[in-house]
N, C-alpha and C. Protein backbone atom coordinates (compact mmCIF):
# COMPACT_ATOMS: atom_id res chain seq x y z
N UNK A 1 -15.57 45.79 41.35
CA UNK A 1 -15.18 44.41 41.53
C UNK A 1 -14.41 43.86 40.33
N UNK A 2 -14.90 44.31 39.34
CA UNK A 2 -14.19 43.77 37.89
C UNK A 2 -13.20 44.50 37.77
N UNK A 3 -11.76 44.20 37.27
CA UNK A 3 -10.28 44.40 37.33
C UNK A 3 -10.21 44.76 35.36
N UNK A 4 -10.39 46.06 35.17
CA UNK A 4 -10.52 45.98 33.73
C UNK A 4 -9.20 45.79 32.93
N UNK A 5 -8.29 46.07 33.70
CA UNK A 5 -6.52 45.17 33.58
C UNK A 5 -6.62 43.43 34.00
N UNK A 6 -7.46 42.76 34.32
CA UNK A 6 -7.48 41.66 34.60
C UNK A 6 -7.03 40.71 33.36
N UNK A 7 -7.41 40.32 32.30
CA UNK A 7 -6.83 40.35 30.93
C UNK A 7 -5.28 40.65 30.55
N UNK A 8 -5.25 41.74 30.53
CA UNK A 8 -3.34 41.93 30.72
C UNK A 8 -2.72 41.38 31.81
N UNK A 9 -3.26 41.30 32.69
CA UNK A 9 -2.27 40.52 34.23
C UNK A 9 -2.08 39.36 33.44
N UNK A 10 -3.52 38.55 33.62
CA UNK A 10 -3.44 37.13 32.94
C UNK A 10 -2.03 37.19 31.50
N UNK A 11 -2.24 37.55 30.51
CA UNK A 11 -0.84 37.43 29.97
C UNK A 11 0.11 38.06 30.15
N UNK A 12 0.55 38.95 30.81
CA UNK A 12 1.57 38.91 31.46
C UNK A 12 2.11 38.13 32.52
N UNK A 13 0.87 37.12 33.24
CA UNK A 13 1.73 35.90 33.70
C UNK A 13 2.08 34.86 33.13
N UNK A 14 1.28 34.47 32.17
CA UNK A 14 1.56 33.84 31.28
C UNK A 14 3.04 33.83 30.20
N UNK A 15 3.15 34.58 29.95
CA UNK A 15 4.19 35.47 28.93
C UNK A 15 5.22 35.06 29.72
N UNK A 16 5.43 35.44 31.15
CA UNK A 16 6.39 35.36 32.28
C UNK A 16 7.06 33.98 32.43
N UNK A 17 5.75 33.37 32.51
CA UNK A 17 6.85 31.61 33.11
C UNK A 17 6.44 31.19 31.70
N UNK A 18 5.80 31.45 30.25
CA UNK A 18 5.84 30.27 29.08
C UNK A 18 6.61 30.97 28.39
N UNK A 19 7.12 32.49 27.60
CA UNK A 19 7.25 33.25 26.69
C UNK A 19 6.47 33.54 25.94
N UNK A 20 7.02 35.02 25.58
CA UNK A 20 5.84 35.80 24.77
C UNK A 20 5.19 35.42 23.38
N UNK A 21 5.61 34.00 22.84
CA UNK A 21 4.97 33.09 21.89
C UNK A 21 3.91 32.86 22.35
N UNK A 22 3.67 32.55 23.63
CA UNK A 22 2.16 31.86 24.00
C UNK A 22 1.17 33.36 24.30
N UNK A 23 1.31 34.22 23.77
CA UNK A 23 0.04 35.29 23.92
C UNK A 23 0.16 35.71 22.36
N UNK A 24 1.02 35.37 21.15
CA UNK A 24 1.12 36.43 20.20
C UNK A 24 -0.21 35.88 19.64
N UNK A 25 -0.85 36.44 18.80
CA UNK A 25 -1.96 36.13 17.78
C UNK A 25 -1.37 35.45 16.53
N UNK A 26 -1.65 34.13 16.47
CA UNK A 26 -1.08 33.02 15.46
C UNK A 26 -1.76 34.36 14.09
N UNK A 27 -2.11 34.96 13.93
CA UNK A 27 -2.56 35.46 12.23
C UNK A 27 -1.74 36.68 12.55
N UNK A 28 -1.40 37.25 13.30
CA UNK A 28 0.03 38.27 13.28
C UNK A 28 0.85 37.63 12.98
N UNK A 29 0.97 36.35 12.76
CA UNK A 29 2.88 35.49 11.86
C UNK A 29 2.20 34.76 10.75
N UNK A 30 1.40 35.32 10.46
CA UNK A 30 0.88 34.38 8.80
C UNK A 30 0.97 35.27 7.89
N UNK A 31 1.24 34.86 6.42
CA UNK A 31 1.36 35.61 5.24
C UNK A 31 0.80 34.61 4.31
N UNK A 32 0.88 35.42 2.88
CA UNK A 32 0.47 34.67 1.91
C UNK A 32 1.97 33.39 1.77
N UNK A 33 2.40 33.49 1.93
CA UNK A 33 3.55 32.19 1.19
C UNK A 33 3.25 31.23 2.82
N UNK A 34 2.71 31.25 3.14
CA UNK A 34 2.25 30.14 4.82
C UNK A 34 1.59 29.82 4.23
N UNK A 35 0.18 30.64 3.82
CA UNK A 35 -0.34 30.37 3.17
C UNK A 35 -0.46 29.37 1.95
N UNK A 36 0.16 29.74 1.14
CA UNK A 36 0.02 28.71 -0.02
C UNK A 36 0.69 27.37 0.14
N UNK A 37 1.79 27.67 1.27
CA UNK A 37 2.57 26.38 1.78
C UNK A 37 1.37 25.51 2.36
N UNK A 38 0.42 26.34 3.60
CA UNK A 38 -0.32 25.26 4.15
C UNK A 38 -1.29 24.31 2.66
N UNK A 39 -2.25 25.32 2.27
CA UNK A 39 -2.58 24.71 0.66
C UNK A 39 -2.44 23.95 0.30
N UNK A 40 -0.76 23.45 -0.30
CA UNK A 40 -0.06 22.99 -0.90
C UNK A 40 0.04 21.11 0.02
N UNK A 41 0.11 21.60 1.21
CA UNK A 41 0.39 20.80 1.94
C UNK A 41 -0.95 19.89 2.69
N UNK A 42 -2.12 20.52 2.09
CA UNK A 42 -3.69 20.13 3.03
C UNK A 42 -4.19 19.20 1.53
N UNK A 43 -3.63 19.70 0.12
CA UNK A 43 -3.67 18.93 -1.10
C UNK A 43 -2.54 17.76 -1.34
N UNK A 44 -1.40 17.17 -0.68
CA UNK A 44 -0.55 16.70 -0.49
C UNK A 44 -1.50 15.19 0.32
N UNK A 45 -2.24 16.10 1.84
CA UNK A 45 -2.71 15.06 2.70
C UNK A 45 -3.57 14.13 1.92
N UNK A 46 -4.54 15.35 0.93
CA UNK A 46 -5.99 14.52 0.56
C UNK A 46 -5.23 13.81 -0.68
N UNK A 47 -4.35 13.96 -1.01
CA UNK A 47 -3.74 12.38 -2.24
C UNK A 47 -3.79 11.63 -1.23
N UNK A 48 -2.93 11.44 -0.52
CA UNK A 48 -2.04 10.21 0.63
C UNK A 48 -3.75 9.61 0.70
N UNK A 49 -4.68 10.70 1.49
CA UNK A 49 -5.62 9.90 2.31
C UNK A 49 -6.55 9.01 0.67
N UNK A 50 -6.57 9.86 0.09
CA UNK A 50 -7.37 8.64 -1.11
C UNK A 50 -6.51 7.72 -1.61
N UNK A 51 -5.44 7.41 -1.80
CA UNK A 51 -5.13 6.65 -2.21
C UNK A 51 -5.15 5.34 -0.80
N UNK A 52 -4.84 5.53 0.32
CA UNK A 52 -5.04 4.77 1.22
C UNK A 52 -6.30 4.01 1.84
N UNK A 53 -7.46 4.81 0.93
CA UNK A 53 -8.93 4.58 1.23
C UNK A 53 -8.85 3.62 0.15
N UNK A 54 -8.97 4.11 -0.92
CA UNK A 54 -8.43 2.71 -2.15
C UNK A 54 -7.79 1.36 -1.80
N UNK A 55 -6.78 1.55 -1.32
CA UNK A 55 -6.04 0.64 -1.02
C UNK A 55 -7.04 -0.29 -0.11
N UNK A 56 -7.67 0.52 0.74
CA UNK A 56 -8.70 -0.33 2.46
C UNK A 56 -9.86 -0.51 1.50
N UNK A 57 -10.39 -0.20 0.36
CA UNK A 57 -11.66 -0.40 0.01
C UNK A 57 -11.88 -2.04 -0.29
N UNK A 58 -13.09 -2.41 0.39
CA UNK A 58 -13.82 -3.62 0.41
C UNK A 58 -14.35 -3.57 -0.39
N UNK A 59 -14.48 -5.07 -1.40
CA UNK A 59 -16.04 -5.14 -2.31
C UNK A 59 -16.14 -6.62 -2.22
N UNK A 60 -17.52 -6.91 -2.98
CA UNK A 60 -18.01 -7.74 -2.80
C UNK A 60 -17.68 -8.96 -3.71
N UNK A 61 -16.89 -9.82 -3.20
CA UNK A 61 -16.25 -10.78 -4.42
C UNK A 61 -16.87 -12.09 -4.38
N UNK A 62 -17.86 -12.95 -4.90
CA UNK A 62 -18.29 -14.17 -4.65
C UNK A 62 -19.14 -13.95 -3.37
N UNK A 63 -19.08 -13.36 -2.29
CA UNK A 63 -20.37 -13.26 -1.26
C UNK A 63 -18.87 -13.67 0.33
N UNK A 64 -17.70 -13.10 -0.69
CA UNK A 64 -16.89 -12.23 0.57
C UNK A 64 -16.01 -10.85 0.10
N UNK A 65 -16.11 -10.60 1.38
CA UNK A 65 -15.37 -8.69 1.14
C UNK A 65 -13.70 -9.29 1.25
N UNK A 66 -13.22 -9.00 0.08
CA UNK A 66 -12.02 -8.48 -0.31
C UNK A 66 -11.44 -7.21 -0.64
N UNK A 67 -10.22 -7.54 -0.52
CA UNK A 67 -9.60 -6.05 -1.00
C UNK A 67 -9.72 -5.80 -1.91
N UNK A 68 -9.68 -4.38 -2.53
CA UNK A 68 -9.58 -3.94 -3.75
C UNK A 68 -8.56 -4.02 -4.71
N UNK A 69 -7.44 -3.69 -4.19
CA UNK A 69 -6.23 -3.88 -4.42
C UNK A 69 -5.85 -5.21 -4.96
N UNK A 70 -6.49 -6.69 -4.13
CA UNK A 70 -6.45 -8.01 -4.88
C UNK A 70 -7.08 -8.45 -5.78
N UNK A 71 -7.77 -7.45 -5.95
CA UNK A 71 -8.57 -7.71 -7.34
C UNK A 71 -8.36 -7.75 -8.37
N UNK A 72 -7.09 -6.23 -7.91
CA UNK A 72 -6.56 -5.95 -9.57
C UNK A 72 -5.24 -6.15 -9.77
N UNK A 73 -4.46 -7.04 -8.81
CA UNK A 73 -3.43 -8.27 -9.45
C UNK A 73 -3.97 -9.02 -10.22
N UNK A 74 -3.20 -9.19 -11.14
CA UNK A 74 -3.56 -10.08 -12.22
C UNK A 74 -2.88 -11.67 -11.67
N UNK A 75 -2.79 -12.21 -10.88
CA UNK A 75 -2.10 -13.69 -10.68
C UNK A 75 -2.65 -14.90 -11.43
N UNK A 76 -1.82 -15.84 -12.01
CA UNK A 76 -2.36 -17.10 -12.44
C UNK A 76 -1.73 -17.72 -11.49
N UNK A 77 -2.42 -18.84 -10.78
CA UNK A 77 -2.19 -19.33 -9.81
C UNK A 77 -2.16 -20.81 -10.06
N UNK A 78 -3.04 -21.10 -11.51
CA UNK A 78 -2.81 -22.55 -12.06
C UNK A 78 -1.54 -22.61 -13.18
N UNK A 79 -1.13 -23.99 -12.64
CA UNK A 79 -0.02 -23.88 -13.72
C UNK A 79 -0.23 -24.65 -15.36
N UNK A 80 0.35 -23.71 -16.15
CA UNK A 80 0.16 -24.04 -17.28
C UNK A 80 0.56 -25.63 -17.71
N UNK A 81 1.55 -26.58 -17.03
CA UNK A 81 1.73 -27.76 -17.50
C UNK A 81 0.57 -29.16 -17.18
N UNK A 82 0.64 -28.87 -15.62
CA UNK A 82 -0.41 -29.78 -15.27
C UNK A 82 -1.72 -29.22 -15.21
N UNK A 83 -2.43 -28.21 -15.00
CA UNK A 83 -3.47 -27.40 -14.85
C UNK A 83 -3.68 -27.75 -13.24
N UNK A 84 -3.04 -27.35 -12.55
CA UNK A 84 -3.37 -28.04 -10.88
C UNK A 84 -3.29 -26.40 -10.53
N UNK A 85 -4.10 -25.99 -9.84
CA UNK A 85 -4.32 -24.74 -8.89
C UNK A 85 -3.90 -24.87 -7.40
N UNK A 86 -2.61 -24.00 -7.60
CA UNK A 86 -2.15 -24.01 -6.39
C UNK A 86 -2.45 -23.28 -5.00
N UNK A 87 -1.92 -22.83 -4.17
CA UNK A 87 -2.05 -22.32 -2.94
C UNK A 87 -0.57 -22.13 -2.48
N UNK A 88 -0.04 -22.85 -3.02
CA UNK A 88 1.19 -22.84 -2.16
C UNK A 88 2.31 -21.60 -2.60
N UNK A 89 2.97 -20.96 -1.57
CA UNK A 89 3.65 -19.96 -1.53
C UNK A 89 4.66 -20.92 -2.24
N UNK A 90 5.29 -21.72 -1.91
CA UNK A 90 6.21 -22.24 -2.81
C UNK A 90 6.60 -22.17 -4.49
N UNK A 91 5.38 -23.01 -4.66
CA UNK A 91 5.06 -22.77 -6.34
C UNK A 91 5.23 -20.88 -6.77
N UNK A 92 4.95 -19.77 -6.17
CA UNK A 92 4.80 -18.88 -6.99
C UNK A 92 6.38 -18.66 -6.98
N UNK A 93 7.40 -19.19 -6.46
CA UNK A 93 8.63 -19.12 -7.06
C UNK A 93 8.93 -19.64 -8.09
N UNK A 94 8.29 -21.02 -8.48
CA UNK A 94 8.56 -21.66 -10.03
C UNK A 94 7.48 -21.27 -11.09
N UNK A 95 6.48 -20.66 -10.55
CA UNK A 95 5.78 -19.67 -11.68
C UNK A 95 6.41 -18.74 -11.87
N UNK A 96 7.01 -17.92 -11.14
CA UNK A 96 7.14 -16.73 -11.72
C UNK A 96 9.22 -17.09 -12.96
N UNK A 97 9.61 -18.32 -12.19
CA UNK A 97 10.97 -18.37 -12.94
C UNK A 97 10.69 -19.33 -13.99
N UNK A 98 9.95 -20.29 -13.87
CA UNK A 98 9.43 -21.43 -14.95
C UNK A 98 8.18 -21.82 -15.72
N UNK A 99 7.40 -20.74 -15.18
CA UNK A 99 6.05 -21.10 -15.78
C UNK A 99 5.42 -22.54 -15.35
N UNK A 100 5.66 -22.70 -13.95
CA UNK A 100 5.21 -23.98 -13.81
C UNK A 100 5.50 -24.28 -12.37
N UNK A 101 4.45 -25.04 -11.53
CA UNK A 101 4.37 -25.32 -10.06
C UNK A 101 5.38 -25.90 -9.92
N UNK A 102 5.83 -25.95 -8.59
CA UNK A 102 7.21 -27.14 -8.19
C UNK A 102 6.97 -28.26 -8.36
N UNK A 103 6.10 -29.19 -8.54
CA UNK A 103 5.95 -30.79 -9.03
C UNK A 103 6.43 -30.41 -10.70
N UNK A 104 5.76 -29.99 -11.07
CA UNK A 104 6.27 -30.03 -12.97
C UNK A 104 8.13 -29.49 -12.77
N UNK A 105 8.40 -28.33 -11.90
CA UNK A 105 9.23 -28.25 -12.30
C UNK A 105 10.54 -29.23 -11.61
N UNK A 106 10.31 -29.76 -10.98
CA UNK A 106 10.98 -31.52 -10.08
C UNK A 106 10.46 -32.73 -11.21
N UNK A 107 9.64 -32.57 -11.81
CA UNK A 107 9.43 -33.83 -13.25
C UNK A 107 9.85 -33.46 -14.17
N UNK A 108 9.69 -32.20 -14.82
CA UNK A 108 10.71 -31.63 -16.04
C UNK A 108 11.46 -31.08 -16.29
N UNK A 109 11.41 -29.66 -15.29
CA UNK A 109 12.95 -28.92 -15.46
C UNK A 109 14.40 -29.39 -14.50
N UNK A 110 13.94 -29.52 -13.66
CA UNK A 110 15.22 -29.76 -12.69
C UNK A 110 16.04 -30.61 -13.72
N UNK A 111 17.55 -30.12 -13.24
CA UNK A 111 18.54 -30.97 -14.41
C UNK A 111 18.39 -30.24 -16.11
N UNK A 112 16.89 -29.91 -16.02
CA UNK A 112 16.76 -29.88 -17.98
C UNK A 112 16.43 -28.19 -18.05
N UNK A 113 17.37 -27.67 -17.44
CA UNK A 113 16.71 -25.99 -17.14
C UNK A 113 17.11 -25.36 -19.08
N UNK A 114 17.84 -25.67 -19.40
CA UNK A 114 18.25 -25.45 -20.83
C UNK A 114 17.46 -25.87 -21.98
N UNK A 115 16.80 -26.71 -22.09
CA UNK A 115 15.55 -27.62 -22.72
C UNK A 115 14.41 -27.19 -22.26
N UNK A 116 14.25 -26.57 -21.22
CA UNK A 116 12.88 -25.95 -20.72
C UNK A 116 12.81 -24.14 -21.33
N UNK A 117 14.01 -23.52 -21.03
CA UNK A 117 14.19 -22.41 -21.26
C UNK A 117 14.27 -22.58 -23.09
N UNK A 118 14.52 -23.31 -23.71
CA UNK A 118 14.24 -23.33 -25.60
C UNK A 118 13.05 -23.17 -25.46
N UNK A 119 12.01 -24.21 -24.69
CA UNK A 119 10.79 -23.85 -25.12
C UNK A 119 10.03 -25.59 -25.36
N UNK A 120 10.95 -26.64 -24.79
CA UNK A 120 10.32 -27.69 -24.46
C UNK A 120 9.21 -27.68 -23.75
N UNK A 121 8.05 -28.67 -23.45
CA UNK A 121 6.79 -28.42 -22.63
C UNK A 121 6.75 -29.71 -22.90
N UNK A 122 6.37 -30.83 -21.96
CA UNK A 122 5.68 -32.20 -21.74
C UNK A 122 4.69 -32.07 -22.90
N UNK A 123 4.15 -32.93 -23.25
CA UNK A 123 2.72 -33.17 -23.80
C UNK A 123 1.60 -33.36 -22.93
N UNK A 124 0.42 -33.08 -23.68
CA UNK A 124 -0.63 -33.33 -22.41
C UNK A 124 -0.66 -34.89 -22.19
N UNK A 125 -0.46 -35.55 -22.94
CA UNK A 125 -0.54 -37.04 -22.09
C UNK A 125 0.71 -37.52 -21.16
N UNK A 126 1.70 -36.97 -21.08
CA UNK A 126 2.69 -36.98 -19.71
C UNK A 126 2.38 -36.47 -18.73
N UNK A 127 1.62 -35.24 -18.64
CA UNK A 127 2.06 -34.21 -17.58
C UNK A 127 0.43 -34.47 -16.86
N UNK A 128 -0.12 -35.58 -17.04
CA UNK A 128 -1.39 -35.57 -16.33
C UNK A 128 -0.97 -36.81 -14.78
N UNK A 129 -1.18 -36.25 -13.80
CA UNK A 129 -0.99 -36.82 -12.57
C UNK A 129 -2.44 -37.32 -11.84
């Protein structure tokens, strides 16, 4: 009852309508330089994947999970003239060009960008709102 060619039929039909790629034995086309390529390339993945676990890692900041990654920006977000803590996406354009939120820099620099850039600064009894 058992067809002890049954095995060879099967890939030889196979072989027939896919090609003789789909019966070879994948370790009959491997060598050492596949080898060290795959290696090379399975140590490649595990950087990518840790550094991306880093990147997703949660901790515990004040009694909420933040990123890790925001932790270790350094941002000042208050501005040095008035001491007002911002939020606003706006202001981090005049922090990062003026050292100073958009209200200080619409009360002191605008017009006086040359007097600000010497190294002028309000006093603390002006710049309190």
């Amino acid at each position: 009852m058992k067809d002890p060619n049954y095995v060879v039929k099967i890939e030889k039909a196979i072989a027939d309508k896919y090609g003789t790629e789909t019966i070879i034995n994948p370790k009959s086309l491997w060598n050492e330089d596949k080898e060290k390529e795959y290696l090379e390339q399975i140590k490649e993945l595990n950087k990518k994947q840790t550094i991306l676990e880093e990147k997703q890692h949660k901790v515990d900041f004040e009694g909420v999970f933040i990123s890790k990654k925001l932790l270790n920006k350094e941002t000042n977000r208050t501005c040095p003239v008035c001491s007002i803590y911002s939020f606003s996406i706006e202001d981090d354009v005049y922090m990062n060009k003026f050292q100073c939120c958009k209200k200080c820099y619409i009360l002191y620099v605008e017009d006086r960008e040359e007097r600000w850039k010497s190294g002028w600064r309000p006093n603390n009894a002006n710049n309190k709102r």
